[in-house]
Protein backbone atom coordinates (compact mmCIF):
# COMPACT_ATOMS: atom_id res chain seq x y z
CA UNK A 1 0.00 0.00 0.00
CA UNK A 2 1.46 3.28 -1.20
CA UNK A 3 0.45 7.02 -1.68
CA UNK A 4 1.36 8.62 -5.14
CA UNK A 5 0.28 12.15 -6.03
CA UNK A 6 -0.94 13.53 -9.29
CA UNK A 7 -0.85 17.41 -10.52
CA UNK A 8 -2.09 19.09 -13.75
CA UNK A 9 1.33 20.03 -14.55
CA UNK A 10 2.97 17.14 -13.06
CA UNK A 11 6.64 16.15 -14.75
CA UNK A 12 7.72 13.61 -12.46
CA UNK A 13 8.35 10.62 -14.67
CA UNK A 14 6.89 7.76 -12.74
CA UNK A 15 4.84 6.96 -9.83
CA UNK A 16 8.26 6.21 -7.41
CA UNK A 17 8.86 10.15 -8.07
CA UNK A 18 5.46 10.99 -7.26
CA UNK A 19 5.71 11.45 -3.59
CA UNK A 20 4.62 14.79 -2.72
CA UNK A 21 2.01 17.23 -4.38
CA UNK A 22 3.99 20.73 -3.32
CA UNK A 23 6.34 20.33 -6.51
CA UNK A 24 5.25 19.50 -10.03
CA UNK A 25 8.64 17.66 -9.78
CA UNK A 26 7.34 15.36 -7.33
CA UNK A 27 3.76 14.81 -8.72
CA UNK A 28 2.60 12.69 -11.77
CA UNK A 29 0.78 14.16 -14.73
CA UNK A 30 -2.15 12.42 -16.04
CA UNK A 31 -0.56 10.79 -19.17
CA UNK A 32 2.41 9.19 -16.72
CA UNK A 33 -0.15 7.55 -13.93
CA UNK A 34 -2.32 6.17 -17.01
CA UNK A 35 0.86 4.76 -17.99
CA UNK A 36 2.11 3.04 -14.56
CA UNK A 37 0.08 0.06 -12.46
CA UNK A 38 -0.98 0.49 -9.13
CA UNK A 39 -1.26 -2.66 -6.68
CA UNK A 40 -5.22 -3.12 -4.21
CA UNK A 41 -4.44 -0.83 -1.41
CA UNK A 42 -2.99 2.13 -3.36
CA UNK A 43 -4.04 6.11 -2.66
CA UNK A 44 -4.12 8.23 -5.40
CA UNK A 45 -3.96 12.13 -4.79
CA UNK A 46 -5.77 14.08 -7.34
CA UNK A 47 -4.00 17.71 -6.58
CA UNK A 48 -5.61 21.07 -6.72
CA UNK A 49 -2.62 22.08 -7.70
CA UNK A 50 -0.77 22.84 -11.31
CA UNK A 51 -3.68 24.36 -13.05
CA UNK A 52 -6.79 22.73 -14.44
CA UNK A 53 -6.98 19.26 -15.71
CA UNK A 54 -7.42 18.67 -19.28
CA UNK A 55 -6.56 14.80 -20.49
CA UNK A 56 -8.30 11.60 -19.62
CA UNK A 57 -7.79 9.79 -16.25
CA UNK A 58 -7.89 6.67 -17.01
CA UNK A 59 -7.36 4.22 -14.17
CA UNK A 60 -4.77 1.18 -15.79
CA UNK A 61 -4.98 -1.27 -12.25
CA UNK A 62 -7.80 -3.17 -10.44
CA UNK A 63 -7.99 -3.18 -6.92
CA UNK A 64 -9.42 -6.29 -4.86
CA UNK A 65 -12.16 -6.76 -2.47
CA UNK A 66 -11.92 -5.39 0.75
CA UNK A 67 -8.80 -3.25 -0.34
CA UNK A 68 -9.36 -0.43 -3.13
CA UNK A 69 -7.32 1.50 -5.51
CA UNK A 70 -8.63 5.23 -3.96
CA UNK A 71 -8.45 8.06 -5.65
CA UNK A 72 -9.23 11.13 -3.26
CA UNK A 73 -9.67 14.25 -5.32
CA UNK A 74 -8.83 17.91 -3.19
CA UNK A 75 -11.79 19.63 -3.28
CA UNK A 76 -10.53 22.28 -5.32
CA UNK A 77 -9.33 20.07 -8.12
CA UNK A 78 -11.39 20.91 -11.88
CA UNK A 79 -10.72 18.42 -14.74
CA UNK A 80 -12.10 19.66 -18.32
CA UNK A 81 -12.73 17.69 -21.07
CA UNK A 82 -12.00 21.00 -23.12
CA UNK A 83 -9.17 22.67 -24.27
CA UNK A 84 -8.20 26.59 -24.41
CA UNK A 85 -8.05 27.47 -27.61
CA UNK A 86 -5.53 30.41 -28.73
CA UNK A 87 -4.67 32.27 -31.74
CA UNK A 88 -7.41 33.40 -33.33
CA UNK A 89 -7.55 35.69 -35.99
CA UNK A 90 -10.45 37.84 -37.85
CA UNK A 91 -12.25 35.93 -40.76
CA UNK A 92 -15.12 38.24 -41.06
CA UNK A 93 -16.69 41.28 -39.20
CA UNK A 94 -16.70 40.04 -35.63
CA UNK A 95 -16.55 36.25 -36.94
CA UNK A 96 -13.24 34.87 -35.69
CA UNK A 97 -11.59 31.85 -36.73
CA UNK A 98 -8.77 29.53 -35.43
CA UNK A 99 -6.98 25.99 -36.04
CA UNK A 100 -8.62 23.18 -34.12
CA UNK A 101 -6.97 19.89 -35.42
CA UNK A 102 -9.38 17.58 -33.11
CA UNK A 103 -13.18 17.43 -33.48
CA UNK A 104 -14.76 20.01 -31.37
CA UNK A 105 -18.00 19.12 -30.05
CA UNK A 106 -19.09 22.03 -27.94
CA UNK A 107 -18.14 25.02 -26.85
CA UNK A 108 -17.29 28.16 -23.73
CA UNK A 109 -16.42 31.14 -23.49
CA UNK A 110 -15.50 32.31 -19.71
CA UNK A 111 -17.59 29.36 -19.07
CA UNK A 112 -20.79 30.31 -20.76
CA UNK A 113 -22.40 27.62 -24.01
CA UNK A 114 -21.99 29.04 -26.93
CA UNK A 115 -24.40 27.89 -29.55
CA UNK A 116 -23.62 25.67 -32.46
CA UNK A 117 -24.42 26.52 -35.96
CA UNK A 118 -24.66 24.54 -38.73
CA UNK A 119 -22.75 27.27 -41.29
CA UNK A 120 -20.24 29.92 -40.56
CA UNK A 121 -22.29 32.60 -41.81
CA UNK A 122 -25.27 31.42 -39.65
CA UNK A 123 -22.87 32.85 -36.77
CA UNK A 124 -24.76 36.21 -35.58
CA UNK A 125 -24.28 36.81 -32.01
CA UNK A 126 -21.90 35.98 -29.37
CA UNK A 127 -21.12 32.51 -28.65
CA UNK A 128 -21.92 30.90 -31.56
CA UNK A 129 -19.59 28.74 -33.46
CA UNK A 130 -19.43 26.50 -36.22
CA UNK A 131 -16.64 23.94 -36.77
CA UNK A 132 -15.48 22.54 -40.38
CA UNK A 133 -12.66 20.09 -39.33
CA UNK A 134 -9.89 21.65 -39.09
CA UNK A 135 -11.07 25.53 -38.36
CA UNK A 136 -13.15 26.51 -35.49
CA UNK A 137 -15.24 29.78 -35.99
CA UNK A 138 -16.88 31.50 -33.84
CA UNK A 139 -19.14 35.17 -33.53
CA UNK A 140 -17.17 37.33 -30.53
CA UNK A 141 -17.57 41.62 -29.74
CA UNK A 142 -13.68 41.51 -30.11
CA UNK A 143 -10.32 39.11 -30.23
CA UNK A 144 -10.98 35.99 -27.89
CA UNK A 145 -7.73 36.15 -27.08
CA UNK A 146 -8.41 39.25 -25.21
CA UNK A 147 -12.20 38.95 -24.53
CA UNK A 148 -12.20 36.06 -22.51
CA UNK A 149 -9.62 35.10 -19.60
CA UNK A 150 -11.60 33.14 -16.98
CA UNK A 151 -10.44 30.76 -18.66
CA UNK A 152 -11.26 31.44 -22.36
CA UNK A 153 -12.22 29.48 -24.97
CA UNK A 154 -12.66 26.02 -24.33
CA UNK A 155 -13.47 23.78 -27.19
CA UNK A 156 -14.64 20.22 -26.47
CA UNK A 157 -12.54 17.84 -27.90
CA UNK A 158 -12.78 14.97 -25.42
CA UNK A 159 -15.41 11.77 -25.00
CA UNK A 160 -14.68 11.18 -21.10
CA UNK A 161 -13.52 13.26 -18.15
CA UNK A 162 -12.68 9.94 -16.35
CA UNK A 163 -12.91 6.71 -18.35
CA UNK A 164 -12.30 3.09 -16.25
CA UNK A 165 -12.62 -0.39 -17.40
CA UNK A 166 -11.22 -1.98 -14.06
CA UNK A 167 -12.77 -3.11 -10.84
CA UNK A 168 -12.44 -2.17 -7.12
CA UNK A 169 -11.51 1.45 -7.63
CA UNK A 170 -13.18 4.21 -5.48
CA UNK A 171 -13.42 7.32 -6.63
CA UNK A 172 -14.03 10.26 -3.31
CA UNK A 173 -14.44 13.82 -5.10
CA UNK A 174 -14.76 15.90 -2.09
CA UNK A 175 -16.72 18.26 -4.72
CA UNK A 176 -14.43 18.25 -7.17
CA UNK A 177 -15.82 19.98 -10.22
CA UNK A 178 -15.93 17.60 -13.38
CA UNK A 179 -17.24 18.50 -16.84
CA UNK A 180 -17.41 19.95 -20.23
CA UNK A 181 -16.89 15.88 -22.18
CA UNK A 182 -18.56 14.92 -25.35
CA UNK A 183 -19.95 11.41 -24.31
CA UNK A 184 -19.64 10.30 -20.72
CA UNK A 185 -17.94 12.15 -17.87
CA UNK A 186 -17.56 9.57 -15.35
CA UNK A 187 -17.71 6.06 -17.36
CA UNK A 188 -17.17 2.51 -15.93
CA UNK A 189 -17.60 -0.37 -17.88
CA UNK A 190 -17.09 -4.07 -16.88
CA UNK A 191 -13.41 -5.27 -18.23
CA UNK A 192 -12.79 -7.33 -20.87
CA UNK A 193 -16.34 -8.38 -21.37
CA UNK A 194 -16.36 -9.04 -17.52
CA UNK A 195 -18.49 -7.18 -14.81
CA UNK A 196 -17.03 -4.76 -12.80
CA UNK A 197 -17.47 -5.05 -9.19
CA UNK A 198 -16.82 -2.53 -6.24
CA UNK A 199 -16.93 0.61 -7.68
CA UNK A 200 -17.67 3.75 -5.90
CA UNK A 201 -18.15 7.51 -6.86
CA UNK A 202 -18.77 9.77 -4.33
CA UNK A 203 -19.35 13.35 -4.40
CA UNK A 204 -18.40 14.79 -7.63
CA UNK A 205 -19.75 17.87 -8.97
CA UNK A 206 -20.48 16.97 -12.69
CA UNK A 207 -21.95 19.04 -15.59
CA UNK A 208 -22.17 20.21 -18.78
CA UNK A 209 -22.24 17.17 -21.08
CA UNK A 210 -23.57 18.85 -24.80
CA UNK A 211 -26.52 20.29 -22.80
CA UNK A 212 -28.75 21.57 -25.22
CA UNK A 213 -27.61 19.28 -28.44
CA UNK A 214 -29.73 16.19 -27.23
CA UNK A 215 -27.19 13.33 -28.00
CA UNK A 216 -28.54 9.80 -26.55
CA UNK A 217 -24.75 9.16 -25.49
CA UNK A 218 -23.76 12.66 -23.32
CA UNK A 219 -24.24 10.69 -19.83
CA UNK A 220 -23.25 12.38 -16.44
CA UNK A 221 -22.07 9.17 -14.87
CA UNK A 222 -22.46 5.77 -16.47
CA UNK A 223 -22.09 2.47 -15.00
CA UNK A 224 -22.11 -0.43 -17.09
CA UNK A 225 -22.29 -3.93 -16.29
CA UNK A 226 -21.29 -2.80 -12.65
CA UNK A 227 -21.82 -4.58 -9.40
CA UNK A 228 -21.81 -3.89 -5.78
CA UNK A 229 -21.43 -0.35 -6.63
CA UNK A 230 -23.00 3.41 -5.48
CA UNK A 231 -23.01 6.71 -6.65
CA UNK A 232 -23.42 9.06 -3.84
CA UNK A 233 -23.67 12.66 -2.89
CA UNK A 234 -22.98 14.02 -6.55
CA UNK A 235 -24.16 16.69 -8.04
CA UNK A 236 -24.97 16.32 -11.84
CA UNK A 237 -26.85 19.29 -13.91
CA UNK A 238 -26.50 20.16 -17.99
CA UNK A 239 -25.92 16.48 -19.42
CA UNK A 240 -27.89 16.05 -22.76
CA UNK A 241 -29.00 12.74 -21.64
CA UNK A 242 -29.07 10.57 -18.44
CA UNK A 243 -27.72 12.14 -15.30
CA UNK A 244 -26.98 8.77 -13.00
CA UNK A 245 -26.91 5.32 -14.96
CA UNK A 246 -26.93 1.90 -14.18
CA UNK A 247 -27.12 -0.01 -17.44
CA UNK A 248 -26.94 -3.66 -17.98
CA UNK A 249 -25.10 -4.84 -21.48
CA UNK A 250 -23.67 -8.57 -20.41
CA UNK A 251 -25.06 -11.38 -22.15
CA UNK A 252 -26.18 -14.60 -20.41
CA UNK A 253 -24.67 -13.78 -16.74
CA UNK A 254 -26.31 -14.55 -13.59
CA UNK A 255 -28.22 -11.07 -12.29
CA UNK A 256 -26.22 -8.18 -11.52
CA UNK A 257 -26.68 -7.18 -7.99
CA UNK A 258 -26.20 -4.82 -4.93
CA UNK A 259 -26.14 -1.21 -7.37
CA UNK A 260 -27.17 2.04 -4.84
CA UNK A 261 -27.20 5.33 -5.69
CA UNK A 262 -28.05 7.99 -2.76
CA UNK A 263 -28.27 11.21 -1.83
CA UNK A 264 -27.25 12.57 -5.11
CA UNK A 265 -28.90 16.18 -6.47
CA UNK A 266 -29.66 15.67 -10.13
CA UNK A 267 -31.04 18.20 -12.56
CA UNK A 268 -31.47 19.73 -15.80
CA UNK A 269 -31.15 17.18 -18.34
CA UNK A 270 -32.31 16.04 -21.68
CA UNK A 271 -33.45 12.76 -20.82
CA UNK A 272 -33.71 11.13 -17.66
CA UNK A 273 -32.24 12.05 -14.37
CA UNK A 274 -31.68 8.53 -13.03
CA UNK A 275 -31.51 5.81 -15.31
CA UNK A 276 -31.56 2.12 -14.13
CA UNK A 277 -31.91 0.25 -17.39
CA UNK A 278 -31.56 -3.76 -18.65
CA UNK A 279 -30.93 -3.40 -22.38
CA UNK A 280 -32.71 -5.69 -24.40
CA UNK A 281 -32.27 -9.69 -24.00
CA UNK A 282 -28.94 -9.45 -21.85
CA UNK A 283 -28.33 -10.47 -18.10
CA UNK A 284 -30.62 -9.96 -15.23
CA UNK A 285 -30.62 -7.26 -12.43
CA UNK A 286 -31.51 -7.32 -9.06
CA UNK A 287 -32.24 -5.83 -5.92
CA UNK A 288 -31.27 -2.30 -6.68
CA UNK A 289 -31.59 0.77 -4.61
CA UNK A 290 -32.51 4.26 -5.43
CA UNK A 291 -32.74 6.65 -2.19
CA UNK A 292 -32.45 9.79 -0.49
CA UNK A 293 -32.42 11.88 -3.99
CA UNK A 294 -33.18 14.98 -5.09
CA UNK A 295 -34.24 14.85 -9.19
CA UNK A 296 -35.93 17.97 -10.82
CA UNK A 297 -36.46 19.84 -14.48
CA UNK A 298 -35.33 16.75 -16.14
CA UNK A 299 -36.89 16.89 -20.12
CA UNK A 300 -38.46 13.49 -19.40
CA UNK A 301 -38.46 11.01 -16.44
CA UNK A 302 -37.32 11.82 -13.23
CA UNK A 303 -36.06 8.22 -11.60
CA UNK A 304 -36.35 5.96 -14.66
CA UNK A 305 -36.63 1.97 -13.97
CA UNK A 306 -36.84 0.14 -17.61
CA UNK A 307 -37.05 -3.18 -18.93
CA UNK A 308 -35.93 -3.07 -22.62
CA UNK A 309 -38.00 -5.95 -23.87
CA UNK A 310 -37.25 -8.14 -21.25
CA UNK A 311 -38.34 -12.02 -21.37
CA UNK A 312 -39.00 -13.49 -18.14
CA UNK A 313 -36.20 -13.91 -16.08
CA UNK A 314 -34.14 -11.14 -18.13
CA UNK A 315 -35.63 -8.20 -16.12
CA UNK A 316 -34.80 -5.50 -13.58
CA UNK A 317 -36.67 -7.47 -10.51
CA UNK A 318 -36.79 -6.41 -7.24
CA UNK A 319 -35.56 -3.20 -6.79
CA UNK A 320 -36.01 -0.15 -4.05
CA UNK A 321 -36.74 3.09 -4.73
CA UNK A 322 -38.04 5.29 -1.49
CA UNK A 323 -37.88 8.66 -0.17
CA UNK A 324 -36.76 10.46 -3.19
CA UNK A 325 -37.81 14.17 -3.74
CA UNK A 326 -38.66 13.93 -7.59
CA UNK A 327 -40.37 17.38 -9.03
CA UNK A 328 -40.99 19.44 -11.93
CA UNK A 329 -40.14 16.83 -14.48
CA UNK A 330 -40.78 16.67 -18.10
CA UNK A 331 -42.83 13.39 -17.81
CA UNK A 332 -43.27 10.96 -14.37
CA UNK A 333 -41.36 11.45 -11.37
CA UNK A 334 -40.88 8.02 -11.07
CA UNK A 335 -41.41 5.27 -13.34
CA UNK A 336 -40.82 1.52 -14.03
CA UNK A 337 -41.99 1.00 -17.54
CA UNK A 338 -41.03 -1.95 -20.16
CA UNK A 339 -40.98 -2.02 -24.13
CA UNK A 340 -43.47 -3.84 -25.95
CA UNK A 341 -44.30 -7.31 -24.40
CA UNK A 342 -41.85 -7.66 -22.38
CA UNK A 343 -42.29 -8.63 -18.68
CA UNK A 344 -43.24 -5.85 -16.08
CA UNK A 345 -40.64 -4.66 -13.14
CA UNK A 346 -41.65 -8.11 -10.30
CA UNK A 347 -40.89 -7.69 -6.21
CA UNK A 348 -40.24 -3.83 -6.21
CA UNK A 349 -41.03 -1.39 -3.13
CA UNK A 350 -41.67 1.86 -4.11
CA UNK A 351 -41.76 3.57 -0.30
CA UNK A 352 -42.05 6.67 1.19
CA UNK A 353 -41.09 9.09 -2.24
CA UNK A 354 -42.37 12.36 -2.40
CA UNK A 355 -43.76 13.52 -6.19
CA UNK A 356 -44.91 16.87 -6.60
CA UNK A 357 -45.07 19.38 -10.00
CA UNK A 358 -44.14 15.96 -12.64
CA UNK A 359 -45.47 15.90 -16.49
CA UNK A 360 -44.59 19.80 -17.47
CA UNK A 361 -44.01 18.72 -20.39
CA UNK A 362 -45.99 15.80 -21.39
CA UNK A 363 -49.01 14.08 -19.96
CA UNK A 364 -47.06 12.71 -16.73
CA UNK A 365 -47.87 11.15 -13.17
CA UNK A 366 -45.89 10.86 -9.84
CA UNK A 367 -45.72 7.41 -9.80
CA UNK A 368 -46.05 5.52 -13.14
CA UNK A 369 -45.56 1.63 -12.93
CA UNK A 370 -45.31 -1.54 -14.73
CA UNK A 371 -45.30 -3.69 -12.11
CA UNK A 372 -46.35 -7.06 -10.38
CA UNK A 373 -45.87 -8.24 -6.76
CA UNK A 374 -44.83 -4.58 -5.93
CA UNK A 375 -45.76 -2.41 -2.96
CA UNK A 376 -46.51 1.21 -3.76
CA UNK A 377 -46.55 2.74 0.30
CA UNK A 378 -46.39 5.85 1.92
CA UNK A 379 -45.44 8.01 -1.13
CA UNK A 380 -47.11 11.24 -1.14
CA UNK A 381 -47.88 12.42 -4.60
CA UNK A 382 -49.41 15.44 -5.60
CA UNK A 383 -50.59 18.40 -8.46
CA UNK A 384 -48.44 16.28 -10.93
CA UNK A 385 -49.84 15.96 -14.94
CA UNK A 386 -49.15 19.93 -14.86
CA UNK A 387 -49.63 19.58 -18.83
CA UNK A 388 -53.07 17.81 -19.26
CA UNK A 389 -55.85 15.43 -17.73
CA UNK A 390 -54.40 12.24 -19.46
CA UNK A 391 -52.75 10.75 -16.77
CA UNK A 392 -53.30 10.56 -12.82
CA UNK A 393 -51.08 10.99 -9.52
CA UNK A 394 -50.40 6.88 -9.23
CA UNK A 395 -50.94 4.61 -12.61
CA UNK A 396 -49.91 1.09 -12.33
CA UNK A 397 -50.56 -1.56 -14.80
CA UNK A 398 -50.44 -5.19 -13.75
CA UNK A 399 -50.82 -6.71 -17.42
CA UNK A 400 -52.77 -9.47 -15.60
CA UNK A 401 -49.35 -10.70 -13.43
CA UNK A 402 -50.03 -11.02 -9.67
CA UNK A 403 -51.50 -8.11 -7.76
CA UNK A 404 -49.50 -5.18 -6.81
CA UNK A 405 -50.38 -3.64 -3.25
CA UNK A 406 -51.03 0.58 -3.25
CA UNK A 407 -51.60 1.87 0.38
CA UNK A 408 -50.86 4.50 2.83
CA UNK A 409 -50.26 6.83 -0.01
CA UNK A 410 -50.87 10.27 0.35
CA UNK A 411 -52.72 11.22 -2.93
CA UNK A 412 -53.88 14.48 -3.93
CA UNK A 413 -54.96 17.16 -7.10
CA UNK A 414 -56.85 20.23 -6.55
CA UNK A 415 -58.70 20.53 -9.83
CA UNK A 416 -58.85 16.51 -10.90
CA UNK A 417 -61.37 14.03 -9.03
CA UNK A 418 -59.84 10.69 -11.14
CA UNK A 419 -56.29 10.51 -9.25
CA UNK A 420 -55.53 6.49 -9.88
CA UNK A 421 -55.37 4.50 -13.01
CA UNK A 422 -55.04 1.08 -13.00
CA UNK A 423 -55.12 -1.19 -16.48
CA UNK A 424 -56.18 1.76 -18.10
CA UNK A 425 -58.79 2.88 -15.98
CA UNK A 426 -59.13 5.84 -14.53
CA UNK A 427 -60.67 6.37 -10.69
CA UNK A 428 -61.38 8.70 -7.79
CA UNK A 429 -59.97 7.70 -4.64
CA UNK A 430 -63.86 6.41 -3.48
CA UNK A 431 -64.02 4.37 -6.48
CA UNK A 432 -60.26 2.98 -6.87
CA UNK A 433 -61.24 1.55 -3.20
CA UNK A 434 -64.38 0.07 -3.60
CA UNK A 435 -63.17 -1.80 -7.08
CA UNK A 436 -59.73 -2.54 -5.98
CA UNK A 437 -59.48 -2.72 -2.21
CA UNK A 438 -56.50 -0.69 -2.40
CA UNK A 439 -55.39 2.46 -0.66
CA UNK A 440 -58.14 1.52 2.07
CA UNK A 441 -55.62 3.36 4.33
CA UNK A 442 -54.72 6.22 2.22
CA UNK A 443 -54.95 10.23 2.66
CA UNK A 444 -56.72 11.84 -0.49
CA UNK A 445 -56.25 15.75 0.33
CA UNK A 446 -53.48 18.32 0.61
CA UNK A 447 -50.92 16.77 2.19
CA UNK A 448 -49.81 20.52 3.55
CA UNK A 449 -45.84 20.83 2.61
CA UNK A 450 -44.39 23.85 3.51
CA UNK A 451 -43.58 25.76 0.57
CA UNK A 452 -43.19 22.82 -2.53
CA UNK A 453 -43.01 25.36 -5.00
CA UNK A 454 -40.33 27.17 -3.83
CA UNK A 455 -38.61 23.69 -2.98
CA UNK A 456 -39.62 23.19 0.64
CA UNK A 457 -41.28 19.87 1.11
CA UNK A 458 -41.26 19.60 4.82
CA UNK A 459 -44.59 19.08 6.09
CA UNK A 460 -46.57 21.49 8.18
CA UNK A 461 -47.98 20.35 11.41
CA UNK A 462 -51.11 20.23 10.51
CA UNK A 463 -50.60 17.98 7.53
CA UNK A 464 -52.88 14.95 7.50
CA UNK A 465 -49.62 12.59 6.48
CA UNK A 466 -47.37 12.75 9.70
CA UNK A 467 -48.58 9.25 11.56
CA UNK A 468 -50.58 8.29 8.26
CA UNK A 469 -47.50 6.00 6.86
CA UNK A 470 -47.50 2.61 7.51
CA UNK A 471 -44.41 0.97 9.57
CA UNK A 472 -42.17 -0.68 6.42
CA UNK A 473 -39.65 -1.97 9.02
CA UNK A 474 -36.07 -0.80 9.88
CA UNK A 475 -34.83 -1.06 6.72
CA UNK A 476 -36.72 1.65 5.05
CA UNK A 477 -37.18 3.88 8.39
CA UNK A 478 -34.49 6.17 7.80
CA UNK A 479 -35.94 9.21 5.95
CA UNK A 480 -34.43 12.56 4.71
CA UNK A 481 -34.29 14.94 7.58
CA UNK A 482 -35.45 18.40 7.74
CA UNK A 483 -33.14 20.82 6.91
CA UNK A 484 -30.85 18.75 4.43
CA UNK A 485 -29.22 20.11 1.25
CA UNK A 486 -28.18 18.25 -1.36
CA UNK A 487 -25.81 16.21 -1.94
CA UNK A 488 -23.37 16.83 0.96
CA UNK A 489 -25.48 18.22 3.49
CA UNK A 490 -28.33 14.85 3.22
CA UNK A 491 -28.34 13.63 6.50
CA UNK A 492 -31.19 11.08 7.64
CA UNK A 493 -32.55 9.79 10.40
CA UNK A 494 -36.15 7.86 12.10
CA UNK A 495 -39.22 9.47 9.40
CA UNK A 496 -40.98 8.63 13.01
CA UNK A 497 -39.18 12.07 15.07
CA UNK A 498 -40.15 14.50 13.30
C-alpha cells in the first residue's frame, strides 16, 4: 500500500517520483499515472494544484475486495474535457476563426455555451460557433484572445472526463468539479467483457455534457455492467442525456446485484435524471436501490426503472426506490416501464417518495408503474400531470401478473377528481377503493408541505400525512431529515421524530 500524487502540470516521470504534491517535480501528470500500475491498497492524490486538468484519467490497475485503488480528489481540483483554444484571428466582421486539429464538439467562453451553428455565416451573435474540421469559428464583440480570460475558450474535444474499465476502484471527489466531455464524464464499464465489481463515486460535482444538443450518449455518470457499486452525494446538472446510470449490457450472466445510488442532487437534463436500465435480451438485475435523492427539471423522467424488452427472467426485478424528492419533471417522477411485451418490473417497493409538479411537459404522473408483486406505500404524490388530464397521480398496470399492493399513499390534485389509473382505468380515490381494495388506508387531500413550489417539502404540522405512513420496518425507516441540502449536506434519520 502506497500514496502517489498527481498534478495538472505534473513532470515527475513515474509513480516512485510521485511522492509529494507541493512540486510538479514530485507529482505525476495524467498521461504518466495512465501509464504506470498500481497494486489493491494504493491512494491516489488528485492535486488542486498545477492548473486545471485537461486529459483523460484513465485508471490502468484493479484493486481487490476489501482493499481499493482510492483516488481522493482535493476539493478544489477541476478536470475539463476542453481545451483553451488560442490564436485566433479575424475571418469576417466580428466572426473569428482559429486551427482546431481535433473534433470540437461544444463550446465556452469564460464558461458560458456558446451555440452551435450549422454554417459559418449562420454565426450572428456571441457565442456561436461553427466547426469545419480543421477551423473553429466562432461570432465574438472583439479578439478571444483578449475577450475572454476566466479561462477562455474552451473547445470540447474529449469523449470522457474519467474513463475506467477496471474493478475495485473508489473514486471520493470531495466536490471536485468535473465537466465539459462529449460522451460520458464519469464512465465505468465491466473489463474485458467481464463485470465490474466494487466501484464507488462519491461526491463529484459533474456538468455540462452537450446540454442543449440532445445526444442519446452525453451521460453524467455511467455504470455499465457494474456490481456492488454506489453513486453518492454528486451533483450532476446540464448532461444532454441521463444524469446517473446503471445499465446492464452482459449477455447470459447470472443477475447483476447490490447497485445504490443515494443522496445525489440531479437536474437539468435532456433525458432522464436517473436511469436504471436492462438493455434488451442481456443479463438480469436485481435488488437495486434508489434513495435519499433529489431529481428535478429533467426533459423526461425523473427516476427511470426500464425493462428493454425483457423475457422473463431477463428483467430488472426487485428493486427499491423510497424517499426520493422527484419534481418538476418533463414526464413521471418516477417510473418503471417496459418495451413492448416484455415482462413488467416483479418484487419492487416503491416507499415513502415524495412527487410533486411531474409531467410539465408531457401528460405525466408521480408514480407511473409496470409492475407485479410490488408495494406502492407511503409516497405522497401530488398536483403532478401539470400539462393535461391524461394521466393521474399513481398509474400502475399489472398486465394481468399477480396483484400489486397501493396503500398508505398520500394522494392528492386540486382541480382533478380521477387521481388512480389502474389497467387503463381511470378512478377517484372512493371508487379505486371500492373496485380494488386498495389504498383503504390512504390520505386523499393536501398533504400541507411547507412551501413545494419554492422547494420546501417539509410538512406542516397540521398535515394529514405525519402518523398516516405505515411501519415498512427498519430497513426503510431512515428518511431525509429536515433541513438537508443536497448532496453533501443529506443527512437522515427515524421518518418517526419529526
Amino acid at each position: 500500500m502506497a500514496t502517489y500524487y498527481v498534478r495538472a502540470d505534473g513532470t515527475a516521470g513515474n509513480k516512485a517520483a510521485a511522492t509529494s504534491d507541493s512540486a510538479a517535480s514530485t507529482s505525476m501528470s495524467i498521461a504518466t499515472h495512465n501509464g504506470e500500475t498500481f497494486s489493491a491498497g494504493d491512494e491516489i492524490i488528485i492535486s488542486d494544484n498545477g492548473g486545471t486538468y485537461r486529459a483523460t484519467l484513465e485508471p490502468p490497475s484493479s484493486g481487490s475486495d476489501g482493499s481499493p485503488i482510492t483516488y481522493t480528489f482535493d476539493a478544489g481540483a477541476v478536470m475539463r474535457g476542453s481545451d483553451v483554444i488560442s490564436g485566433w484571428t479575424v475571418y469576417d466582421g466580428s466572426i473569428y476563426q482559429a486551427t482546431v486539429t481535433d473534433t470540437v464538439y461544444d463550446l465556452f467562453y469564460d464558461g458560458t455555451q456558446g451555440t452551435k451553428r450549422t454554417s459559418i455565416v449562420a454565426c450572428v451573435a456571441e457565442g456561436d460557433w461553427y466547426y469545419t474540421g480543421t477551423t473553429l469559428y466562432m461570432y465574438a464583440p472583439g479578439d478571444p484572445d483578449t475577450e475572454y480570460d476566466s479561462p477562455g475558450v474552451e473547445a470540447v474535444i474529449r469523449d470522457w472526463n474519467i474513463r475506467c474499465f477496471k474493478k475495485y476502484i473508489e473514486l471520493y471527489g470531495n466536490g471536485c468539479d468535473v465537466g465539459q466531455a462529449h460522451n460520458r464524464i464519469i464512465f465505468f464499464n465491466g473489463p474485458n467483457g467481464d463485470r465490474c465489481l466494487g466501484i464507488v463515486v462519491d461526491n463529484f460535482y459533474v456538468h455540462d455534457s452537450r446540454y442543449g444538443q440532445n445526444l442519446s450518449g452525453s451521460v453524467g455518470i455511467s455504470l455499465v455492467d457494474c456490481q456492488d457499486s454506489t453513486i453518492r452525494r454528486c451533483h450532476v446538472e446540464r448532461v444532454a442525456w441521463n444524469g446517473v446510470q446503471f445499465t446492464v449490457w452482459a449477455y447470459g450472466e447470472a443477475a447483476f446485484t447490490g447497485n445504490v445510488v443515494e443522496q445525489c442532487h440531479v437536474h437539468h437534463t435532456e433525458h432522464n435524471g436517473i436511469d436504471l436500465h436492462m438493455i434488451n435480451g442481456r443479463s438480469p438485475a436485481s435488488g437495486w436501490i434508489v434513495r435519499h435523492n433529489l431529481v428535478h427539471n429533467m426533459a423526461l423522467e425523473g427516476i427511470y426503472w426500464y425493462n428493454e424488452g425483457a423475457a422473463a427472467g431477463y428483467e430488472l426485478s426487485n428493486w427499491v426506490c423510497h424517499n426520493n424528492i422527484c419534481h418538476s419533471n418533463g414526464r413521471n417522477g418516477i417510473s418503471a416501464d417496459r418495451t413492448g411485451i416484455g415482462v413488467n418490473h416483479d418484487g419492487a417497493k416503491i416507499y415513502g417518495n415524495t412527487c410533486f409538479g411531474n409531467g410539465t411537459v408531457d401528460a405525466g404522473a408521480g408514480i407511473y408503474a409496470r409492475v407485479t408483486d410490488t408495494e406502492v406505500k407511503n409516497n405522497i404524490c401530488f398536483e403532478n400531470n401539470v400539462d393535461g388530464d391524461s394521466t393521474f397521480e399513481i398509474q400502475t398496470h399489472a398486465d394481468g401478473g399477480t396483484a400489486n399492493i397501493i396503500d398508505y399513499n398520500c394522494i392528492h390534485h386540486s382541480s382533478r377528481t380521477n387521481i388512480f389509473r389502474l389497467d387503463g382505468l381511470g378512478y377517484t380515490a372512493e371508487t379505486y377503493y371500492a373496485s380494488t381494495g386498495q389504498q383503504e388506508h390512504g390520505v386523499h387531500e393536501d398533504p400541507q408541505m411547507t412551501d413545494p413550489d419554492n422547494g420546501d417539502f417539509t410538512l406542516k404540522s397540521t398535515s394529514p400525512c405525519i402518523g398516516a405512513g405505515a411501519n415498512l420496518g427498519a430497513a426503510y425507516d431512515d428518511a431525509v431529515m429536515p433541513g438537508s441540502t443536497w448532496p453533501t449536506g443529506v443527512t437522515t434519520g427515524d421518518q418517526d421524530d419529526y
